[in-house]
Protein backbone atom coordinates (compact mmCIF):
# COMPACT_ATOMS: atom_id res chain seq x y z
CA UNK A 1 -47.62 9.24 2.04
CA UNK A 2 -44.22 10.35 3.35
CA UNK A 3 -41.53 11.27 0.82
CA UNK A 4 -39.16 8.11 -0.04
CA UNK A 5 -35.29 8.83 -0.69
CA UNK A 6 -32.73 7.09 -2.76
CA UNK A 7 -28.84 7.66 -1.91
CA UNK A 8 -25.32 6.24 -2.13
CA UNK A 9 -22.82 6.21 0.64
CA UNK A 10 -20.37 8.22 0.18
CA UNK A 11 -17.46 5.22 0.72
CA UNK A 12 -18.65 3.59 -2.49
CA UNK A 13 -17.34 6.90 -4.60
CA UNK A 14 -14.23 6.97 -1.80
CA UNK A 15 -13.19 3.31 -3.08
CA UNK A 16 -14.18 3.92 -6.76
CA UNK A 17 -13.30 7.32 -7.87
CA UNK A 18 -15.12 8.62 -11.18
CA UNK A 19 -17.97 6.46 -10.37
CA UNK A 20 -21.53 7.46 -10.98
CA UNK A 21 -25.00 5.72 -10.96
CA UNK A 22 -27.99 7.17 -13.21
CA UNK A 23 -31.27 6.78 -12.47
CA UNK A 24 -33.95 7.00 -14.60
CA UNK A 25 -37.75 7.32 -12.90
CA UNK A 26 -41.10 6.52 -14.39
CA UNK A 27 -44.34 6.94 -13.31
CA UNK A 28 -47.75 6.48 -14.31
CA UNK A 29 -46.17 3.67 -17.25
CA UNK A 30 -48.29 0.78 -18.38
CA UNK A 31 -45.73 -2.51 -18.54
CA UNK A 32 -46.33 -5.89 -19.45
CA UNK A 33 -45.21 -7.74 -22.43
CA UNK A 34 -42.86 -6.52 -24.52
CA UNK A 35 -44.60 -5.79 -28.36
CA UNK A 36 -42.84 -7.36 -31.47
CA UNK A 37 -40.70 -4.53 -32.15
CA UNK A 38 -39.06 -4.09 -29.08
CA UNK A 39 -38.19 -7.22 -28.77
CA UNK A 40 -36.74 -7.46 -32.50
CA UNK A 41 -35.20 -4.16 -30.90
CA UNK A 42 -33.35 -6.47 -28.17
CA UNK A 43 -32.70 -9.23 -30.68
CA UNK A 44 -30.72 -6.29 -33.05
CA UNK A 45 -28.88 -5.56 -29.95
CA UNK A 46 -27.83 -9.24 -29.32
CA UNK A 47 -26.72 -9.53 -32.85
CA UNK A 48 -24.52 -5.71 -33.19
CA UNK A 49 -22.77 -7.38 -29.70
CA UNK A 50 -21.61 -10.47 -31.77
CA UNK A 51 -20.17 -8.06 -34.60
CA UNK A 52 -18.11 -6.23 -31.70
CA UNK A 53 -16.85 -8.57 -29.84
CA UNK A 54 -16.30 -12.27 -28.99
CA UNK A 55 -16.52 -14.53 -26.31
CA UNK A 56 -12.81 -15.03 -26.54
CA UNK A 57 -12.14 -11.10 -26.15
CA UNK A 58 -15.19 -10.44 -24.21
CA UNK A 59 -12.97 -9.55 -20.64
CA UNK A 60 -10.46 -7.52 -22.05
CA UNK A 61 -12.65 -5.23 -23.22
CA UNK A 62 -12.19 -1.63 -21.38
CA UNK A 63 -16.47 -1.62 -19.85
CA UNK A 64 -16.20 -5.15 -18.97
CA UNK A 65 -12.67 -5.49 -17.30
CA UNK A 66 -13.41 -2.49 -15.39
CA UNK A 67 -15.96 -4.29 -13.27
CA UNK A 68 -14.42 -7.43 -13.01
CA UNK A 69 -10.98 -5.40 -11.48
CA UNK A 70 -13.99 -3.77 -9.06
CA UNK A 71 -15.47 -7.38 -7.86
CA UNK A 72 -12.02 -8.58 -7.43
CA UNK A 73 -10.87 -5.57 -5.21
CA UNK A 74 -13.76 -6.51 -3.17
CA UNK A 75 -12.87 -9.95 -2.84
CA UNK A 76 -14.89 -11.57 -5.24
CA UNK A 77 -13.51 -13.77 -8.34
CA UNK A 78 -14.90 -12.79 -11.43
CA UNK A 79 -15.02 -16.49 -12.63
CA UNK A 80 -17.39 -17.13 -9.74
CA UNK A 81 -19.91 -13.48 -9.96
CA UNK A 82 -20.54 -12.01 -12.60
CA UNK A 83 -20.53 -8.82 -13.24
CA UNK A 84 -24.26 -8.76 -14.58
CA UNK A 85 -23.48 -7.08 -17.85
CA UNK A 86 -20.48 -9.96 -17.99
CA UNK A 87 -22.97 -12.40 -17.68
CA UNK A 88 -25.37 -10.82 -20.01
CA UNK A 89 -22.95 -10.58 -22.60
CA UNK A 90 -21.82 -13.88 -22.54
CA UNK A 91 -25.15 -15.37 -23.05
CA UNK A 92 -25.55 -12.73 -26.50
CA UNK A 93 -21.97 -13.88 -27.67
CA UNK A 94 -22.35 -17.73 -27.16
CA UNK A 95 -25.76 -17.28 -29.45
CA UNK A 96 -28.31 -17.76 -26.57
CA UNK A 97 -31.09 -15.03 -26.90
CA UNK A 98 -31.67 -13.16 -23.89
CA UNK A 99 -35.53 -13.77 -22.89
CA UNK A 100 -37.87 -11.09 -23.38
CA UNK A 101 -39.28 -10.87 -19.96
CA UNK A 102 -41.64 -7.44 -20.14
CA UNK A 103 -41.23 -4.09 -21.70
CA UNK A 104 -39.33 -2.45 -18.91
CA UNK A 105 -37.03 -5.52 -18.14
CA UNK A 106 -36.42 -5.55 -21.83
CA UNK A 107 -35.68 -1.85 -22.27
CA UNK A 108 -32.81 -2.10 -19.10
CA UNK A 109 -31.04 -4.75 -20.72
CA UNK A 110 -31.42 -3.22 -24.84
CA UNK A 111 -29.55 -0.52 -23.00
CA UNK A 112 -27.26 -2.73 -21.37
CA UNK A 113 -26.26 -4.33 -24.94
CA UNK A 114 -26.30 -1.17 -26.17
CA UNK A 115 -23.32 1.05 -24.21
CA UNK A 116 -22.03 -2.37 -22.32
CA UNK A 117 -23.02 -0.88 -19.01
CA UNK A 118 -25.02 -2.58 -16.46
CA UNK A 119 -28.23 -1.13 -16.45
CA UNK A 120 -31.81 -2.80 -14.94
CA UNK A 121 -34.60 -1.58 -12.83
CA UNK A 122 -36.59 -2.20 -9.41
CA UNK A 123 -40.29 -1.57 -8.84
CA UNK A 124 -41.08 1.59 -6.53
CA UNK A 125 -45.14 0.53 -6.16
CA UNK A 126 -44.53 -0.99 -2.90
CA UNK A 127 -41.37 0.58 -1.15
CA UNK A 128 -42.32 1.90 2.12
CA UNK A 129 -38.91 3.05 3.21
CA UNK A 130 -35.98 4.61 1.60
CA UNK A 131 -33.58 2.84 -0.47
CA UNK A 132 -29.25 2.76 -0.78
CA UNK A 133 -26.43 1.04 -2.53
CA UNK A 134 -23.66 0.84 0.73
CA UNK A 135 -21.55 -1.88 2.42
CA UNK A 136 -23.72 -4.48 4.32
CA UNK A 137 -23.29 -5.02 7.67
CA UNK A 138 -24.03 -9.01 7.38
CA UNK A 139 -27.29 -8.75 8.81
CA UNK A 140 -29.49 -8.29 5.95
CA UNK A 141 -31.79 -10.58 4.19
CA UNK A 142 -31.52 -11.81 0.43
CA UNK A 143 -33.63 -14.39 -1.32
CA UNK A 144 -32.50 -14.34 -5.23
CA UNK A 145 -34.61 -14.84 -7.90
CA UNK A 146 -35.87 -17.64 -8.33
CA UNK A 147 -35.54 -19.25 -4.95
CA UNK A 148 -37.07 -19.49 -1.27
CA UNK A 149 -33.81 -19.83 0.75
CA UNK A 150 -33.13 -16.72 3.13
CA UNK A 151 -29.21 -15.54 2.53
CA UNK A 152 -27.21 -12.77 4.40
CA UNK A 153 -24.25 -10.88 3.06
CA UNK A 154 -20.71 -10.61 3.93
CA UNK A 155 -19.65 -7.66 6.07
CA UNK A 156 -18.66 -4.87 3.66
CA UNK A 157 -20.57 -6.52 0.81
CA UNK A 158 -21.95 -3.49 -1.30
CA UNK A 159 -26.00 -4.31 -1.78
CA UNK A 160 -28.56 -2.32 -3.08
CA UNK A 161 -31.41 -2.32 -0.12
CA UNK A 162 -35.06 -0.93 0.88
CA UNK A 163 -34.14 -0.73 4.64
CA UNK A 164 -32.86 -4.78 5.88
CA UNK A 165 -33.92 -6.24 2.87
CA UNK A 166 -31.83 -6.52 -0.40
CA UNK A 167 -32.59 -5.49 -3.68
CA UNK A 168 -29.35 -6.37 -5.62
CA UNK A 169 -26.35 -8.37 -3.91
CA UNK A 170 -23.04 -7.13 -5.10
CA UNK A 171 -23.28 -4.19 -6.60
CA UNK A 172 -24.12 -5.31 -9.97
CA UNK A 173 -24.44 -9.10 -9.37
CA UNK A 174 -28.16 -10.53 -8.99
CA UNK A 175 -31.34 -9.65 -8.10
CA UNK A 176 -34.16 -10.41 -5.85
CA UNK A 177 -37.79 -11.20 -5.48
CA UNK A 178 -38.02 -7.88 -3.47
CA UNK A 179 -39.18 -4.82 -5.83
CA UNK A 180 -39.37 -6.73 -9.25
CA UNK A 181 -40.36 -5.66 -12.00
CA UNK A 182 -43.30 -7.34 -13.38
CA UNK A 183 -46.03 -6.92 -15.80
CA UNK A 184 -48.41 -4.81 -13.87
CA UNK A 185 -45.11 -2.71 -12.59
CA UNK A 186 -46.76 1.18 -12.61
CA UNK A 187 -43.59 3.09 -11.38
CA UNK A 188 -39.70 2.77 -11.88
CA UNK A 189 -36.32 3.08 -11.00
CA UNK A 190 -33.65 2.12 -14.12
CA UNK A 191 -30.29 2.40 -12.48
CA UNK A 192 -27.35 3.48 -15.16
CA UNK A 193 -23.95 2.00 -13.60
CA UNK A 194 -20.91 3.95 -14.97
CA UNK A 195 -17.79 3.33 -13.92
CA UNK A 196 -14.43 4.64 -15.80
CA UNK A 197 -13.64 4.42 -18.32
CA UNK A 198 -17.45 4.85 -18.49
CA UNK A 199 -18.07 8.56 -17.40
CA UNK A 200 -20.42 10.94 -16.11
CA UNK A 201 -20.70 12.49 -19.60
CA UNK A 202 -22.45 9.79 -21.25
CA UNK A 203 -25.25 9.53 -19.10
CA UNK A 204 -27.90 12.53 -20.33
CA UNK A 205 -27.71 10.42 -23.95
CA UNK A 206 -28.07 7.53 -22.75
CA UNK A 207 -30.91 8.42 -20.35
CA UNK A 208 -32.09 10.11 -23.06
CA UNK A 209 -32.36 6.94 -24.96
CA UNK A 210 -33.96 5.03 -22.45
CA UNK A 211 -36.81 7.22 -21.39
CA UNK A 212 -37.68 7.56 -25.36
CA UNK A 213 -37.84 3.84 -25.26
CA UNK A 214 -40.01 3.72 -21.80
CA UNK A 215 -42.11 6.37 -23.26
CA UNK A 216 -42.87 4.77 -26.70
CA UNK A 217 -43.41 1.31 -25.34
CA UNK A 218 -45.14 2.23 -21.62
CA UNK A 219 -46.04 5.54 -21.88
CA UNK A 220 -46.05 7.35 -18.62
CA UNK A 221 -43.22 10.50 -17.55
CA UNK A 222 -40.28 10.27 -16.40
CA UNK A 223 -37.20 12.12 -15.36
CA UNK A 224 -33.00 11.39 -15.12
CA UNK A 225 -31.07 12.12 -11.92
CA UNK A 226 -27.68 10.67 -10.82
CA UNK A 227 -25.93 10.02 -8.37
CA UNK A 228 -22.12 10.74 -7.70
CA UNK A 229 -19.43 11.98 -5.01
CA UNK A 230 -21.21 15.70 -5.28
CA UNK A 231 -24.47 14.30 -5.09
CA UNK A 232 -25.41 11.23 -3.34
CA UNK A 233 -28.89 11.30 -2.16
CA UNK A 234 -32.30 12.16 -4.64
CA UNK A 235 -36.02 11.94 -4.07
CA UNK A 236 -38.28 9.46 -5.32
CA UNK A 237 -41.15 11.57 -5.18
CA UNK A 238 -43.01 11.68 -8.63
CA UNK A 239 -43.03 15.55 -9.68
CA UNK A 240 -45.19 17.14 -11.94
């Protein structure tokens, strides 16, 4: 099996300087439905959100302003997409419960809540080519969670991709059917979005955190890269 790459290109750190994504891969991990304590682990996460912050102050708050000023330099209105740790948020604050969906799904957004980053994860059992976070060219195919209908993105659009087909439209907007990850998920990519006035310097705690979690609830091994200006391209190969 030929070795499978993951990179960034290099005009997504030229427009946003300070920027870094984390990754966080796991391999050999047994998902499926999260166990009574980690879900009373997201619900405690839900619940210290609401003792932060409130809906009313919820976009002036450094994390979460910070990508909705990205989205709208790209020409999307923050009313309109979400940033998806905006929308996540939002949801905690107005008292909805997030649903637990599996352990892994579970553990990217208690990490989310956690350090108000967006943070979630994409199946690596069936890639068969190498995956990137760049501008789109338009020409590339999208069909969101949830729905059949085939979608393209605008020109310059940043998506997260496995060759023509999307993983992630908008950076850090919404997902596809492509790479999810479900119940009988065996190996993982968490991405770790940090942009300032989230830093570089947070990430080996909080990937830290997370691979305790994925280790406690999944089991498996895993390892922390990331990806930034200096360093834009990793390997997905599972090493010893």
């Amino acid at each position: 099996m030929k070795e499978l790459f993951y990179s960034i290109d290099s005009k997504i750190f030229t427009m946003f300087p300070g920027y870094v994504r984390g990754v966080v891969l796991a391999y050999e991990v047994k998902n499926g439905p999260s166990s009574p304590e980690l879900t009373a682990l997201l619900r405690s996460e839900e619940a210290a959100l609401r003792e932060r912050l409130t809906i009313d102050t919820l976009t002036e708050q450094p994390r979460i302003r910070a990508w909705r000023e990205a989205f709208r330099s790209l020409g999307m209105k923050p009313g309109e997409f979400r940033p998806s740790i905006e929308a996540m948020a939002r949801r905690a604050l107005h008292g909805d419960s997030i649903p637990s969906i599996n352990a892994l799904v579970d553990i990217g957004n208690i990490i989310s809540l956690r350090y108000l980053i967006p943070a979630g994860g994409h199946s690596l059992d069936g890639l068969t080519q190498d995956i990137s976070l760049r501008p789109a060219d338009g020409s590339e195919d999208f069909i969101a969670l949830g729905s059949d209908v085939l979608e393209h993105p605008n020109p310059g659009e940043i998506v997260f991709e496995e060759g023509k087909m999307i993983l992630t439209r908008r950076w850090v907007w919404r997902q596809s059917q492509h790479t999810l990850t479900l119940p009988e998920t065996h190996s993982v990519e968490m991405n770790i979005d940090l942009l300032p006035p989230a830093s570089a310097e947070e990430f080996p705690a909080i990937s830290k955190d997370m691979m305790d979690l994925i280790t406690l609830f999944c089991g498996g091994h895993s390892r922390s890269e990331i990806l930034s200006a200096q360093h834009h391209k990793i390997s997905l190969a599972s090493l010893p």
